[in-house]
Protein backbone atom coordinates (compact mmCIF):
# COMPACT_ATOMS: atom_id res chain seq x y z
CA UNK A 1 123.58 -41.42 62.54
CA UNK A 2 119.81 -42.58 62.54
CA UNK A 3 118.05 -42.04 58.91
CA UNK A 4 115.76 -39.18 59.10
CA UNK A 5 115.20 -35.20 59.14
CA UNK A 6 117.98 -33.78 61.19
CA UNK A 7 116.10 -31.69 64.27
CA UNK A 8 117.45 -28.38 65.82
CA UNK A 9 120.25 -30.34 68.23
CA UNK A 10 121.55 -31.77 64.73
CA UNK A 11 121.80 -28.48 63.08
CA UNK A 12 123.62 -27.06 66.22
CA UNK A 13 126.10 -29.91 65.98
CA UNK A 14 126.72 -29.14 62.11
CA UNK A 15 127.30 -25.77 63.11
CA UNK A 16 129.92 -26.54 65.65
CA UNK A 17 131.95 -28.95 63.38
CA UNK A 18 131.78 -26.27 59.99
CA UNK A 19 129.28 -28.23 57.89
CA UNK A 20 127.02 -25.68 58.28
CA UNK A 21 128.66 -21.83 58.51
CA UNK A 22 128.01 -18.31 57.84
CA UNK A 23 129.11 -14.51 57.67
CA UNK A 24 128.00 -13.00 59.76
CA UNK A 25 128.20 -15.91 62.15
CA UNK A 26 124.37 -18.17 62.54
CA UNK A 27 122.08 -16.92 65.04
CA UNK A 28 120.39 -18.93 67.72
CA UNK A 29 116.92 -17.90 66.40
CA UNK A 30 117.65 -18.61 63.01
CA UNK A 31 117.56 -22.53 64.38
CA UNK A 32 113.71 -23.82 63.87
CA UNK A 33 112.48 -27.75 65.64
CA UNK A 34 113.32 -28.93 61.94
CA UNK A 35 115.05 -26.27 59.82
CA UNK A 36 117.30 -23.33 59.62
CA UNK A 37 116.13 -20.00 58.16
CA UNK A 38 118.42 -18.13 55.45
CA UNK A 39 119.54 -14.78 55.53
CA UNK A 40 119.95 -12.07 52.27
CA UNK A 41 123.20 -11.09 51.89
CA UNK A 42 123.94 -7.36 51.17
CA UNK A 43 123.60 -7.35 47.24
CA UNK A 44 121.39 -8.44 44.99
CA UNK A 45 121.58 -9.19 40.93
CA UNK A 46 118.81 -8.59 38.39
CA UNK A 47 119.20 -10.98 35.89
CA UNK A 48 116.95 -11.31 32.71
CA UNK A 49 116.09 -14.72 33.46
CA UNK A 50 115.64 -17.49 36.03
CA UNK A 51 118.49 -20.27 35.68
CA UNK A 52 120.00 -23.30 37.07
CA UNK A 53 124.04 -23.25 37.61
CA UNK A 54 124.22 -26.51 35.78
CA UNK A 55 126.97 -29.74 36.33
CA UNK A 56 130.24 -28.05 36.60
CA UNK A 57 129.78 -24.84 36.51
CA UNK A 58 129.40 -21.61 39.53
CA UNK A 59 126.06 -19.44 39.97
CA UNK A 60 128.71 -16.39 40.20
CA UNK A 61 129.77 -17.19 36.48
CA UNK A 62 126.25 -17.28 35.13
CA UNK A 63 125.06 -14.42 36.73
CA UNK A 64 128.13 -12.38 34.87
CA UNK A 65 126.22 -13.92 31.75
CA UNK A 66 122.58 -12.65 32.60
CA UNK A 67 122.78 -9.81 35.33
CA UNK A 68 121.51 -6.23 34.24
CA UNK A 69 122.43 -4.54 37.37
CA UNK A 70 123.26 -5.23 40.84
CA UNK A 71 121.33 -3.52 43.59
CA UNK A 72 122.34 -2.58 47.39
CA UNK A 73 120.20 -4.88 50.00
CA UNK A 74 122.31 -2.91 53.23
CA UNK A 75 119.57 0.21 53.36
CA UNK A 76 117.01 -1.89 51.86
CA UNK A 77 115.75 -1.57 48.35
CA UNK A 78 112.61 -2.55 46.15
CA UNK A 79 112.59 -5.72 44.15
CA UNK A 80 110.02 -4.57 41.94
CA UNK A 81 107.01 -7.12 40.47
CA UNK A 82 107.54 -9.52 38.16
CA UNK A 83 111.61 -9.20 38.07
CA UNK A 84 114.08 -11.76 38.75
CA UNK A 85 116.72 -11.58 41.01
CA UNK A 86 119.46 -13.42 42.18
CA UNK A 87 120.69 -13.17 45.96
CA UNK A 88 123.83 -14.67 47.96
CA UNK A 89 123.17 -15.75 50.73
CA UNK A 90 124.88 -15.60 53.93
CA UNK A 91 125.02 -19.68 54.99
CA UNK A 92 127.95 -21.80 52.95
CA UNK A 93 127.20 -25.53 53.08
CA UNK A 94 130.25 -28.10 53.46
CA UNK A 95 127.76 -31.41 54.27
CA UNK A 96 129.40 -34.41 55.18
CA UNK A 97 128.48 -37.41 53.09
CA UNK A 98 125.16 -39.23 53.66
CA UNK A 99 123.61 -35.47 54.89
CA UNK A 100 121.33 -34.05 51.98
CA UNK A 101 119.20 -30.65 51.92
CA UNK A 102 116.24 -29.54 50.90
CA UNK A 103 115.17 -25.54 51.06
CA UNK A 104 112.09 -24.03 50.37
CA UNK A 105 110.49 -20.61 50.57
CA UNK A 106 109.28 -18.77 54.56
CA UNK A 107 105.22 -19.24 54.98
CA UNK A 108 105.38 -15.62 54.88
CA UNK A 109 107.44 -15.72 51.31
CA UNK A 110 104.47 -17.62 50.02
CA UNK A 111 101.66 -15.98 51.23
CA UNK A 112 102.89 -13.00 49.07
CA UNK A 113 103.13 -14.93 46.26
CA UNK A 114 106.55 -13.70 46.73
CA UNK A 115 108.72 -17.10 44.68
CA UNK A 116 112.00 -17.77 46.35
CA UNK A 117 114.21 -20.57 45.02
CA UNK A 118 117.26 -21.94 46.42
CA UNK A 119 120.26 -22.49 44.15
CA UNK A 120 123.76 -23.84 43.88
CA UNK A 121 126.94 -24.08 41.82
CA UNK A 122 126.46 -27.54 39.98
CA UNK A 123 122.52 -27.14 40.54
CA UNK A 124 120.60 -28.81 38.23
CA UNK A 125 116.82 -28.60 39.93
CA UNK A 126 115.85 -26.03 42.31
CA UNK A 127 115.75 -26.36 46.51
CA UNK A 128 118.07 -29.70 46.29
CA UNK A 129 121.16 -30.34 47.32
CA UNK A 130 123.31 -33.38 47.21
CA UNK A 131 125.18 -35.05 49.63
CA UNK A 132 128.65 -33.90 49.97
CA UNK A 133 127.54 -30.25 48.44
CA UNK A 134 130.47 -27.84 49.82
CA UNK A 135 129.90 -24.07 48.28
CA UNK A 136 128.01 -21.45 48.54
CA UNK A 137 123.84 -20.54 48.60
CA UNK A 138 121.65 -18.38 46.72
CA UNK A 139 117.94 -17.53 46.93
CA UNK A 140 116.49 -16.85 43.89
CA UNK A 141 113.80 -14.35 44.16
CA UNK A 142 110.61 -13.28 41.81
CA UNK A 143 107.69 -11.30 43.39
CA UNK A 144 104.84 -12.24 41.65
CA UNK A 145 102.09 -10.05 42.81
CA UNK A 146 103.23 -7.39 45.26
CA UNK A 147 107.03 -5.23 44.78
CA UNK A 148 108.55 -5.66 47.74
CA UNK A 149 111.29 -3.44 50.20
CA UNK A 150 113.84 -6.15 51.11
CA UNK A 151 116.91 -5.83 53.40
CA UNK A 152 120.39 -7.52 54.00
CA UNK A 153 119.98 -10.14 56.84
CA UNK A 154 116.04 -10.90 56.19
CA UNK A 155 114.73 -14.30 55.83
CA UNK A 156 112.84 -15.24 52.97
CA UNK A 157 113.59 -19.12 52.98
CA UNK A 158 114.90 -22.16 54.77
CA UNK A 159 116.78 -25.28 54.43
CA UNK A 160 116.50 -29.08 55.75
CA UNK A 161 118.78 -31.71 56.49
CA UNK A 162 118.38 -35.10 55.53
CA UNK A 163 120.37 -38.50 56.29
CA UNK A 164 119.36 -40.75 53.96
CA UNK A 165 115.44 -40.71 53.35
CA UNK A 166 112.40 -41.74 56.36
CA UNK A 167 109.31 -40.68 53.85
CA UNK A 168 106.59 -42.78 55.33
CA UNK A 169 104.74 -45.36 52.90
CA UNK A 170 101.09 -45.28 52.80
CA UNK A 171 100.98 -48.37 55.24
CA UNK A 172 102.79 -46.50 57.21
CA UNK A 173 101.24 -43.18 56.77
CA UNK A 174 97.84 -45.17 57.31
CA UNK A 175 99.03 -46.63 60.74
CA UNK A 176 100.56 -43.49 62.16
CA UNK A 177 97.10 -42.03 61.33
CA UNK A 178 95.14 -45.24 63.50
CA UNK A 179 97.53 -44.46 66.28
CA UNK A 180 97.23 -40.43 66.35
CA UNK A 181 94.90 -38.53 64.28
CA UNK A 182 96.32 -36.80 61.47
CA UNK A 183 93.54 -34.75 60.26
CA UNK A 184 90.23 -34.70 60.94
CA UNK A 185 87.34 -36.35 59.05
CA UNK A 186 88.34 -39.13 56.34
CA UNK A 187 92.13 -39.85 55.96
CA UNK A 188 92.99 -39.74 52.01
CA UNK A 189 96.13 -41.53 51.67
CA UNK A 190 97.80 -41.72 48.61
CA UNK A 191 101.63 -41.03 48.23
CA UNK A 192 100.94 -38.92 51.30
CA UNK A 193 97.76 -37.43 53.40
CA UNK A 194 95.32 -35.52 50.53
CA UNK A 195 94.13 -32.22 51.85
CA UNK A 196 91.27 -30.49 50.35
CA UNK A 197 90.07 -26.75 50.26
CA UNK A 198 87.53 -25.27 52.39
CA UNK A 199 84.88 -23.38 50.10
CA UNK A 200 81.81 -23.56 52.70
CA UNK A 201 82.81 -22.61 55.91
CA UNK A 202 81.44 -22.59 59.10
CA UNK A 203 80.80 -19.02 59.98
CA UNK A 204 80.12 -16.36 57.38
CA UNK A 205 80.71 -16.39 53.01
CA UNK A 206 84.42 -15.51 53.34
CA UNK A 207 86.09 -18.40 51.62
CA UNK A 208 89.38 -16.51 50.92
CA UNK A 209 91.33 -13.66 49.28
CA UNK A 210 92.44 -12.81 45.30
CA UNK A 211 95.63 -9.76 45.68
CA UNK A 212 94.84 -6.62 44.18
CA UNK A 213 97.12 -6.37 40.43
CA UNK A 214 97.86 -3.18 41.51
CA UNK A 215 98.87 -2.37 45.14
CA UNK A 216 101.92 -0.36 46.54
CA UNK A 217 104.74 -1.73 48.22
CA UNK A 218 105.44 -4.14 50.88
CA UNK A 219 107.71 -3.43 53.81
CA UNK A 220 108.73 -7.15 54.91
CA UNK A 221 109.87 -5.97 58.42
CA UNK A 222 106.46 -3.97 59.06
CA UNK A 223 104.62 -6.64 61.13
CA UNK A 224 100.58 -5.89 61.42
CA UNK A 225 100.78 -2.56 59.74
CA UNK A 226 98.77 -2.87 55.91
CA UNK A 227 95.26 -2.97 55.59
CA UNK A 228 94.19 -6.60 53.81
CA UNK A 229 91.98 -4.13 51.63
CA UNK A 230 94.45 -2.43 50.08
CA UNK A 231 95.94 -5.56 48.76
CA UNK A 232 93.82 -7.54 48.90
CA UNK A 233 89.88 -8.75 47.16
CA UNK A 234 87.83 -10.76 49.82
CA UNK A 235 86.05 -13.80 48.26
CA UNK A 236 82.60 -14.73 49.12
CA UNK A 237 80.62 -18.05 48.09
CA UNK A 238 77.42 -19.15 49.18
CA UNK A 239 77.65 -22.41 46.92
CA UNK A 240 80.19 -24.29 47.79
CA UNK A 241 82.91 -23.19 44.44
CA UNK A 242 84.77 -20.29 42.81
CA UNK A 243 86.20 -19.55 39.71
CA UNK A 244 89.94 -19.18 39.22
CA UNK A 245 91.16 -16.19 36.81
CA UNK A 246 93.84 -16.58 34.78
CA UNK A 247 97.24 -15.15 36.18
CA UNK A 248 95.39 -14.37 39.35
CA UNK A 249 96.60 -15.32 42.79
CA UNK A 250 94.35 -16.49 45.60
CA UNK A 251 94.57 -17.00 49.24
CA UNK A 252 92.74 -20.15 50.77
CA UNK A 253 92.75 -22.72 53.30
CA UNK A 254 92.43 -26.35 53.81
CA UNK A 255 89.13 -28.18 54.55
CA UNK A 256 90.98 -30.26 57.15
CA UNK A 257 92.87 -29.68 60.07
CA UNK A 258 96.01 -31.24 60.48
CA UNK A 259 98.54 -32.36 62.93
CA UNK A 260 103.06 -33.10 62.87
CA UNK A 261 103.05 -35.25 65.74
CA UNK A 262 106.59 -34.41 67.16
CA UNK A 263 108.66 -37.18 65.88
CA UNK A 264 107.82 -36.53 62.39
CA UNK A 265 107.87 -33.84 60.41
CA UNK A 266 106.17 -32.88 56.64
CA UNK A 267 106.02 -31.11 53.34
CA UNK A 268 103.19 -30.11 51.24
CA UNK A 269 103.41 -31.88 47.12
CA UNK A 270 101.31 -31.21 44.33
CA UNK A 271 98.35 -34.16 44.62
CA UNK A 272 98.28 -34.59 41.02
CA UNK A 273 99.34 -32.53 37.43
CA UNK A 274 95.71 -33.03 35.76
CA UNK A 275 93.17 -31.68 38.60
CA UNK A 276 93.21 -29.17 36.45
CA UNK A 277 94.35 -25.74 35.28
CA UNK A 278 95.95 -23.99 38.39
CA UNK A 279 99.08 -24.68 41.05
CA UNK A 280 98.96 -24.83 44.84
CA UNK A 281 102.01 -22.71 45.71
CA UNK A 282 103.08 -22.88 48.38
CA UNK A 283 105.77 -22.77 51.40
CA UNK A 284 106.41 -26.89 51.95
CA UNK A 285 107.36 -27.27 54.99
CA UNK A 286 105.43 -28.65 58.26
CA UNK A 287 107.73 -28.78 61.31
CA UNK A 288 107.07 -31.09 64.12
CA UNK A 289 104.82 -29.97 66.73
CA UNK A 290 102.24 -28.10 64.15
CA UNK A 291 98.74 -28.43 65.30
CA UNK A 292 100.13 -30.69 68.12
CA UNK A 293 98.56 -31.29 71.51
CA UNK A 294 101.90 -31.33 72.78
CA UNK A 295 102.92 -27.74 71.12
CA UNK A 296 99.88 -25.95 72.26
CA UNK A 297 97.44 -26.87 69.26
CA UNK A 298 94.08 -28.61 68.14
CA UNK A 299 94.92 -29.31 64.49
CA UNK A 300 95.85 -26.43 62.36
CA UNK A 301 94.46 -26.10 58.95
CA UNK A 302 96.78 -25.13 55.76
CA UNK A 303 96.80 -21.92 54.05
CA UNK A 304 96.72 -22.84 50.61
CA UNK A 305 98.44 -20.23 48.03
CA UNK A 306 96.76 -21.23 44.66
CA UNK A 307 97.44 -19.76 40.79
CA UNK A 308 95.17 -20.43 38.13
CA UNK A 309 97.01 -21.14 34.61
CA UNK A 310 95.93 -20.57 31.23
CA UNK A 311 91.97 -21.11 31.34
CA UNK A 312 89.62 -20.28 34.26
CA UNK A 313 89.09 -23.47 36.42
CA UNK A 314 86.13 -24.16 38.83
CA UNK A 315 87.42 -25.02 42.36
CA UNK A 316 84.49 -26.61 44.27
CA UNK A 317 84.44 -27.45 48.24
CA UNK A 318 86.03 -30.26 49.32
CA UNK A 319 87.92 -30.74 46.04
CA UNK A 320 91.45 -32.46 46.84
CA UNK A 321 94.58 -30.34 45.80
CA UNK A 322 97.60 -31.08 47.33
CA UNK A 323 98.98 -33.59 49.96
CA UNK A 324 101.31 -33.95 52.65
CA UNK A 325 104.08 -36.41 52.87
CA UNK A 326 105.16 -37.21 56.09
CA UNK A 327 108.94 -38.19 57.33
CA UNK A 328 110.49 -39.37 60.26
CA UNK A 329 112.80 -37.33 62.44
CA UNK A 330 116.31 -38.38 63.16
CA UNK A 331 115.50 -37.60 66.78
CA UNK A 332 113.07 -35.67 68.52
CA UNK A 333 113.24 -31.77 68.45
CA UNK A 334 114.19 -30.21 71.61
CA UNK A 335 111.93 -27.64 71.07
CA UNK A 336 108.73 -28.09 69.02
CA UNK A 337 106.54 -25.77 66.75
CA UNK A 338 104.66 -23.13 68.55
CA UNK A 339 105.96 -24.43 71.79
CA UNK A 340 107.76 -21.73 73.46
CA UNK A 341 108.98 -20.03 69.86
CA UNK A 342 108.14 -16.92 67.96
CA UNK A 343 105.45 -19.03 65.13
CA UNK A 344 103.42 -17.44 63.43
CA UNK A 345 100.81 -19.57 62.04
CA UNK A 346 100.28 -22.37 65.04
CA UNK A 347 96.35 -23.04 65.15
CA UNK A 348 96.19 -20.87 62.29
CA UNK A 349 93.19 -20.68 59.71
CA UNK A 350 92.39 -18.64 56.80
CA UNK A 351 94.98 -16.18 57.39
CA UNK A 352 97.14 -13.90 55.11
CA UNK A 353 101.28 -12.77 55.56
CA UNK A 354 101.90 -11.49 58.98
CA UNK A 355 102.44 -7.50 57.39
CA UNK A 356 98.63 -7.03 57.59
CA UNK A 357 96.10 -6.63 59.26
CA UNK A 358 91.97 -6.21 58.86
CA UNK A 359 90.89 -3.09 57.03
């Protein structure tokens, strides 16, 4: 098998040997150009605290140490702000050696500041899995700003395959970028392409959005239907920065645009620990075909989902906050981002979760 991210074909073909399975059985449009979405199974536990499985030992035996009680996903129930949760999932894993997997939360998971974590029996670190990893999933799940309503079968995050590892070096990275645009303006290349935020844009003051500490609930299957103002603060700026609060979470976006050419594919990293006091948090993966030509874009820029820490910071324009490190793919996707599939966010800018809309 060629080293690299295993495309949609790939996943079909782990599905037909068993490496990849699920009850109820995996649905076609569960397959993405470079990923496979996870479903909620029909229960979830409220435990007191987030935890790892650890070497030799099964997620369903911890979670007899820490749940409180279980709740019933079937008719859909709240998973209320700022409590943990522990779901099974519906996909069971039996890789075959060499294959490795990476998950990571939905865009639409992270634009709600809504953290989902993947984890295993044996786990020790969160969204990986080793080669040769036969058991079952689980998505851990901790809404951070908004409760949400939550039902069996919804998809809150996703999983990649891996044989062996294609992460482009710089060099690499740098000629890629001489060949086919990445981004547009100056390439920063360092351990992957930099990306900065957008505080002085082109039309208008609006620079982003801060949620609301207090809002209602959040229907994940009600597409279009909130007002952003009842969740959401707009942010204006005339100069070029904002301040960060404490605790607070803020919707941004990328100064740059950026491109997945289609045989590669990406994932968004923290740039570096001491910018300063906040995170970038974010959904991490970029599938092939975003912002393509070929895929029916021009460049799309990243939304950035950002949480200020223990002090407020000043975020100026321009400042450099995360970075994307690219990959090759196995083989090219049959289908491509945004080419001919439901997503959401191709030539996308500042832009919050799909569930609302302006007012």
């Amino acid at each position: 098998m060629t080293t690299g991210v295993l495309p949609a074909q790939a996943l079909r073909r782990l599905i037909a040997n068993g490496a990849l399975s699920a009850a109820p059985a995996i649905r076609e449009d569960q397959i993405q150009p470079a990923s496979l979405d996870l479903r909620l199974g029909p229960v979830a536990y409220r435990v007191r605290a987030s935890f790892l499985a650890g070497r030799g030992r099964k997620v369903a035996d911890r979670l007899e140490e820490f749940t409180m009680h279980q709740v019933n996903l079937a008719g859909g129930a709240v998973l209320e702000k700022n409590c943990v949760y522990v779901i099974p999932l519906a996909e069971h894993l039996s890789l075959p050696r060499g294959i490795t997997a990476v998950a990571n939360a939905k865009s639409s998971s992270g634009r709600l500041d809504l953290l989902t974590r993947t984890i295993t029996d044996g786990g020790i670190e969160f969204d990986r899995i080793p080669e040769g990893y036969t058991g079952p999933l689980y998505a851990e799940v901790c809404p951070r700003s908004f409760s949400v309503l939550v039902r069996e079968g919804q998809r809150l995050n996703q999983i990649r395959f891996r044989h062996g590892q294609a992460v482009l070096s710089d060099a690499e990275l740098a000629a890629l970028h001489a060949r086919e645009p990445l981004v547009t303006g100056e390439a920063v290349i360092s351990e992957g392409l930099g990306f900065s935020v957008d505080l002085r844009p082109a039309q208008g003051t609006l620079v982003g959005y801060r949620a609301k500490p207090h809002a209602g609930v959040i229907d994940l299957d009600r597409i279009g239907h909130y007002p952003a103002s009842d969740f959401w603060e707009e942010l204006h700026t005339r100069d070029g920065r904002i301040i960060l609060d404490p605790g607070a979470f803020y919707i941004l976006v990328s100064r740059e645009a950026v491109t997945i050419p289609p045989d590669y594919a990406a994932e968004m990293a923290p740039y570096l620990a001491m910018v300063g006091e906040f995170r970038v948090h974010y959904a991490g993966f970029f599938d092939p075909g975003f912002g393509h030509a070929s895929a029916g874009g021009a460049g799309s820029r990243g939304v950035l989902e950002v949480r200020c820490h223990e002090a407020p910071f000043v975020l100026e324009h321009g400042q450099v906050v995360g970075r994307l490190v690219y990959e090759r793919m196995a083989e090219r996707p049959e289908t491509l981002y945004g080419a001919g599939i439901a997503s959401n966010y191709q030539g996308q800018g500042l832009k919050l979760a799909k569930q609302f809309r302006p007012g």
